[in-house]
N, C-alpha and C. Protein backbone atom coordinates (compact mmCIF):
# COMPACT_ATOMS: atom_id res chain seq x y z
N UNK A 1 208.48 64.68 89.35
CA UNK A 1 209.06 65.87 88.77
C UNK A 1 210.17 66.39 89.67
N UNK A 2 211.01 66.67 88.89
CA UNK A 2 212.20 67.76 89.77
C UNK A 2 211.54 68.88 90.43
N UNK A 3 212.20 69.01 90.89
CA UNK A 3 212.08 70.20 92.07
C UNK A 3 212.99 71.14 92.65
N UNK A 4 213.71 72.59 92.66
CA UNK A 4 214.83 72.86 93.28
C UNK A 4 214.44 74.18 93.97
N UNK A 5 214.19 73.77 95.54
CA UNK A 5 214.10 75.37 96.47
C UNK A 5 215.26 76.38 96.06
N UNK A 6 214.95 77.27 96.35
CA UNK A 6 215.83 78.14 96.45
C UNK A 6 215.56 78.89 97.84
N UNK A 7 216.24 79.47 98.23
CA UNK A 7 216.86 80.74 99.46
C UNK A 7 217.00 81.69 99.12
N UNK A 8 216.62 82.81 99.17
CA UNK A 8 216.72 84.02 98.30
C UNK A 8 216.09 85.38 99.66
N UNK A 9 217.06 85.96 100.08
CA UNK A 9 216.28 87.13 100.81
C UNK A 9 215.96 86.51 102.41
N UNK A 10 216.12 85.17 102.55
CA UNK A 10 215.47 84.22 103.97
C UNK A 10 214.20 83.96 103.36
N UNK A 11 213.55 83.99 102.04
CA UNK A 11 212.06 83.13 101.83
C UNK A 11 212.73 82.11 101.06
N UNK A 12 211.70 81.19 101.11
CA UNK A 12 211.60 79.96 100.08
C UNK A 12 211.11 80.22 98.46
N UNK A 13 211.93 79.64 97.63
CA UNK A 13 211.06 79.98 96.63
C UNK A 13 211.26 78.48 95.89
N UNK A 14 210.52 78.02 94.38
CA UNK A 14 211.09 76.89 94.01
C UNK A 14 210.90 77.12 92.22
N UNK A 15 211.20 76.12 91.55
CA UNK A 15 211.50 75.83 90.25
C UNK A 15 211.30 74.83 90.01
N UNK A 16 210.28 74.61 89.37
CA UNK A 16 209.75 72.76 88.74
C UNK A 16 210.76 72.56 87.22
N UNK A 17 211.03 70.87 87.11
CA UNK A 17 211.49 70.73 86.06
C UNK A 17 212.62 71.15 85.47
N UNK A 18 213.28 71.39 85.99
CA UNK A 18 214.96 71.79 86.28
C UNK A 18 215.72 71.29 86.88
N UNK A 19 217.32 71.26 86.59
CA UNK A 19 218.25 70.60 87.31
C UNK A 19 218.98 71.71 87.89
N UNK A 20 219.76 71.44 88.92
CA UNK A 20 220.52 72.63 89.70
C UNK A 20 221.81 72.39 88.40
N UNK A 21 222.20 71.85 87.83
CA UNK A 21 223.03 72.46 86.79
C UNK A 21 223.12 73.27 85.84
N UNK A 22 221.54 73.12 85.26
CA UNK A 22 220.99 73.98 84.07
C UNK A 22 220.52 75.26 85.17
N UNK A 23 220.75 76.02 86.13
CA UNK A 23 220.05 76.84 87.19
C UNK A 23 221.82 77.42 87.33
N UNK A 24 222.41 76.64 87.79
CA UNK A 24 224.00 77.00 88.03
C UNK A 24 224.48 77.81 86.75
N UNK A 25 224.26 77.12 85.58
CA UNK A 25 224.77 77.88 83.88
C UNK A 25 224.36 78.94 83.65
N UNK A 26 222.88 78.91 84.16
CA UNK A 26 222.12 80.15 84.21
C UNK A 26 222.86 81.67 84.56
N UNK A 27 222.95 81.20 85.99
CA UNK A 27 223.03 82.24 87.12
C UNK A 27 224.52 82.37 86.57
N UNK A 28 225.60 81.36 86.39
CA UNK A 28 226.67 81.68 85.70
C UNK A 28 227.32 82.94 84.44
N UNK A 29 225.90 82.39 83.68
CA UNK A 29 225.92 83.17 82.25
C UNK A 29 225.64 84.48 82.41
N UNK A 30 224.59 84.56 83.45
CA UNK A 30 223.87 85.82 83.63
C UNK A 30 224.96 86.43 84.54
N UNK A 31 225.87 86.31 84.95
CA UNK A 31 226.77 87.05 85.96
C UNK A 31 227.75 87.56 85.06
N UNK A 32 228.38 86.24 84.28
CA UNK A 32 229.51 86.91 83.36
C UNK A 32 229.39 88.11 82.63
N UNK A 33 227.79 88.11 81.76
CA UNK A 33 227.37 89.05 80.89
C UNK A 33 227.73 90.33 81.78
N UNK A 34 227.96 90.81 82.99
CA UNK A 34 228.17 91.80 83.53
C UNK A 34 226.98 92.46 83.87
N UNK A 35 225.89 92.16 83.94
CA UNK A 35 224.46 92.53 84.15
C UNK A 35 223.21 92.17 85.05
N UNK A 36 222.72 92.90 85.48
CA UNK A 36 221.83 92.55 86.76
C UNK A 36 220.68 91.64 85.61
N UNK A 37 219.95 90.37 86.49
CA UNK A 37 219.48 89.53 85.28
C UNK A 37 218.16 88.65 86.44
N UNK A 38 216.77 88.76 86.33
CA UNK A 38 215.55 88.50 87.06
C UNK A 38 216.11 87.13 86.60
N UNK A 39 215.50 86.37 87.44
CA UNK A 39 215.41 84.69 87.36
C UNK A 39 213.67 84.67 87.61
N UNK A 40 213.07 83.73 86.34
CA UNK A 40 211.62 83.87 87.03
C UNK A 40 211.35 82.35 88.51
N UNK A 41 210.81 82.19 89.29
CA UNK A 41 210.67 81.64 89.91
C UNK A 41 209.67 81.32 90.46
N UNK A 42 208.53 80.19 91.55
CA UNK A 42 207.59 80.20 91.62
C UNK A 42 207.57 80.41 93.42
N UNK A 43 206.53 81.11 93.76
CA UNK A 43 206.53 81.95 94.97
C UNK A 43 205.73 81.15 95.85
N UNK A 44 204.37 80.61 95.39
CA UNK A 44 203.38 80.09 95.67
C UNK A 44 203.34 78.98 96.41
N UNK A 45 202.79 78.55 97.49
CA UNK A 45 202.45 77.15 98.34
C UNK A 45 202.05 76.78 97.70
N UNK A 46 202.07 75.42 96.90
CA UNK A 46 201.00 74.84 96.13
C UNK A 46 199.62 75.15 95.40
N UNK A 47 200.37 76.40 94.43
CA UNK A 47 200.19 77.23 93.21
C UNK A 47 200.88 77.81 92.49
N UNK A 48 200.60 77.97 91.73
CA UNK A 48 201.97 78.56 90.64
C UNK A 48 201.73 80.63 90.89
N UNK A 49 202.80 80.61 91.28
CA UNK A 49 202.85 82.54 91.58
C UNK A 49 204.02 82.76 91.33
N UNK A 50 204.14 83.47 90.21
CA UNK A 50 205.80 84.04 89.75
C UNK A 50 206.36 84.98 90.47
N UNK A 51 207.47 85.37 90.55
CA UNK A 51 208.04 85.93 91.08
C UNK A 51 209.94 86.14 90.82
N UNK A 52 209.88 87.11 90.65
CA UNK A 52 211.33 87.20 90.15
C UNK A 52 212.35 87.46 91.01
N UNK A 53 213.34 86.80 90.92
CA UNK A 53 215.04 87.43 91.84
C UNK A 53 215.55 88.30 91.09
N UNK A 54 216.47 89.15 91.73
CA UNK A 54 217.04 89.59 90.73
C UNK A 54 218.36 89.06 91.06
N UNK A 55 219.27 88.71 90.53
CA UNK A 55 220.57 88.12 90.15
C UNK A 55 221.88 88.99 89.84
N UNK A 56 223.06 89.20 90.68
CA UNK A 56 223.62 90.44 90.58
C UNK A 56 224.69 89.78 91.44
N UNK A 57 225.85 90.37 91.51
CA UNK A 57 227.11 90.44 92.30
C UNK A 57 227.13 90.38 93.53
N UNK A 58 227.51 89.80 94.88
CA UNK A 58 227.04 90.62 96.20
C UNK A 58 225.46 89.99 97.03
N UNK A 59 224.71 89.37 95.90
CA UNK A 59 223.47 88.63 96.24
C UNK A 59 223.47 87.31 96.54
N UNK A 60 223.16 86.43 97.73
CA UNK A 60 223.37 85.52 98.03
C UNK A 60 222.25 85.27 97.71
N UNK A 61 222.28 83.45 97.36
CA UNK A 61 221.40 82.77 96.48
C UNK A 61 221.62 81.42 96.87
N UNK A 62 220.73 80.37 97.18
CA UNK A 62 220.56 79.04 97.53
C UNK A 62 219.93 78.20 96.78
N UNK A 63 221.05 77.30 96.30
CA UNK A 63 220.07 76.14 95.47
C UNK A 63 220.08 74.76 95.79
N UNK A 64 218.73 74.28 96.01
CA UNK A 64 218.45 72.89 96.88
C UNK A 64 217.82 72.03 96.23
N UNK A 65 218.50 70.29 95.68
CA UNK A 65 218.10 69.72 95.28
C UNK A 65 217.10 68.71 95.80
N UNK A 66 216.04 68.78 95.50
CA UNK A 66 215.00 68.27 96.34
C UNK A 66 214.35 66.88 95.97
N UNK A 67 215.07 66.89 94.74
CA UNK A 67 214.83 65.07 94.28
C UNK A 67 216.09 64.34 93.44
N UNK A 68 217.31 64.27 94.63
CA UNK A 68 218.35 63.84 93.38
C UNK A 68 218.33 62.13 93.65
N UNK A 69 218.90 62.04 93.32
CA UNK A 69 218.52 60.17 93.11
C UNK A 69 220.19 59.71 94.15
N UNK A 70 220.10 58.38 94.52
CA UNK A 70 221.14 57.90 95.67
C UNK A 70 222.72 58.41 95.35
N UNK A 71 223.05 58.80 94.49
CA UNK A 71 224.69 59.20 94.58
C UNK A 71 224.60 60.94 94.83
N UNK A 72 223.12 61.99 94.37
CA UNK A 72 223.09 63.04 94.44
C UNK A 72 223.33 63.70 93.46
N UNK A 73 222.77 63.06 92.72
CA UNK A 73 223.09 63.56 91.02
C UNK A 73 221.67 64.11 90.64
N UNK A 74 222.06 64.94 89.87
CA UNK A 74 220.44 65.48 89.32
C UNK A 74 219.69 63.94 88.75
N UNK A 75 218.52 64.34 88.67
CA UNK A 75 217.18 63.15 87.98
C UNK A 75 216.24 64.09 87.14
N UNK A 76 215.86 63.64 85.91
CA UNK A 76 214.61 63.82 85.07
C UNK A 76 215.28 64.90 84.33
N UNK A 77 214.71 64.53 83.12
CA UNK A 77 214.79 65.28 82.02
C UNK A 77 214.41 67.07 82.07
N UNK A 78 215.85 67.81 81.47
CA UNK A 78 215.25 69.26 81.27
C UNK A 78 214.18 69.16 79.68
N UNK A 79 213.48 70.54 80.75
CA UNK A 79 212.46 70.96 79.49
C UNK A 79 212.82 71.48 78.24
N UNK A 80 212.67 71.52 77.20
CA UNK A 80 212.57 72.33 76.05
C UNK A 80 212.48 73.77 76.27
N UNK A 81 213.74 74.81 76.15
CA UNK A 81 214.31 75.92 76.46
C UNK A 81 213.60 76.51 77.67
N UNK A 82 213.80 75.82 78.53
CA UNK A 82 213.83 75.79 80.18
C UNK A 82 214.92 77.06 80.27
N UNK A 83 215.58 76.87 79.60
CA UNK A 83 217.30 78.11 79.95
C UNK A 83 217.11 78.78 78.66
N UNK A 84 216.44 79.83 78.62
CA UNK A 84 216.34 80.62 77.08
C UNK A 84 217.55 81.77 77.37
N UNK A 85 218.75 81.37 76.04
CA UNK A 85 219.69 82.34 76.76
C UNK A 85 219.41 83.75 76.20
N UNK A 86 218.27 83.97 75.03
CA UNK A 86 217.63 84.73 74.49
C UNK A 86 217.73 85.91 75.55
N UNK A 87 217.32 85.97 76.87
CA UNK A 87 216.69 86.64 77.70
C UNK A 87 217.98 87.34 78.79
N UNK A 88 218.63 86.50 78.43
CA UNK A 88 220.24 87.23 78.79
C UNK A 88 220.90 88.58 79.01
């Protein structure tokens, strides 16, 4: 499975089943809209514990690909509305 840490605040946080591109569009979309916008995320050592960023202008944010394949390209299939722009 994919995997992508994030940096957020100096903690670790991560995101299963995602590509840092579909995460990039995200954080993209959610910036343009002009609006502060939670990203859900998982908090937990080896458990699932949500936890939200919030996403805003001015907020530094790290995204780390943690399983890309030999040229550094994303690997594995996104999920089925993994990126709901619904929530926008």
């Amino acid at each position: 499975m994919n995997r992508i840490d994030i940096v957020y605040g100096g903690r670790p946080y991560s995101l299963g089943g995602r590509t840092v591109a579909s995460v990039q569009e995200e954080l993209a979309t959610a910036l343009a809209a002009g609006r502060p916008y939670w990203l859900r995320v998982n908090s937990g050592e080896g458990r699932i514990e949500d936890a939200y960023l919030l996403i805003a202008p001015g907020i530094s944010v790290v995204l780390v690909n943690t399983k890309p394949n030999g040229n550094g390209a994303d690997v594995g299939p996104e999920p089925d509305n993994a990126f709901m722009r619904d929530v926008l």
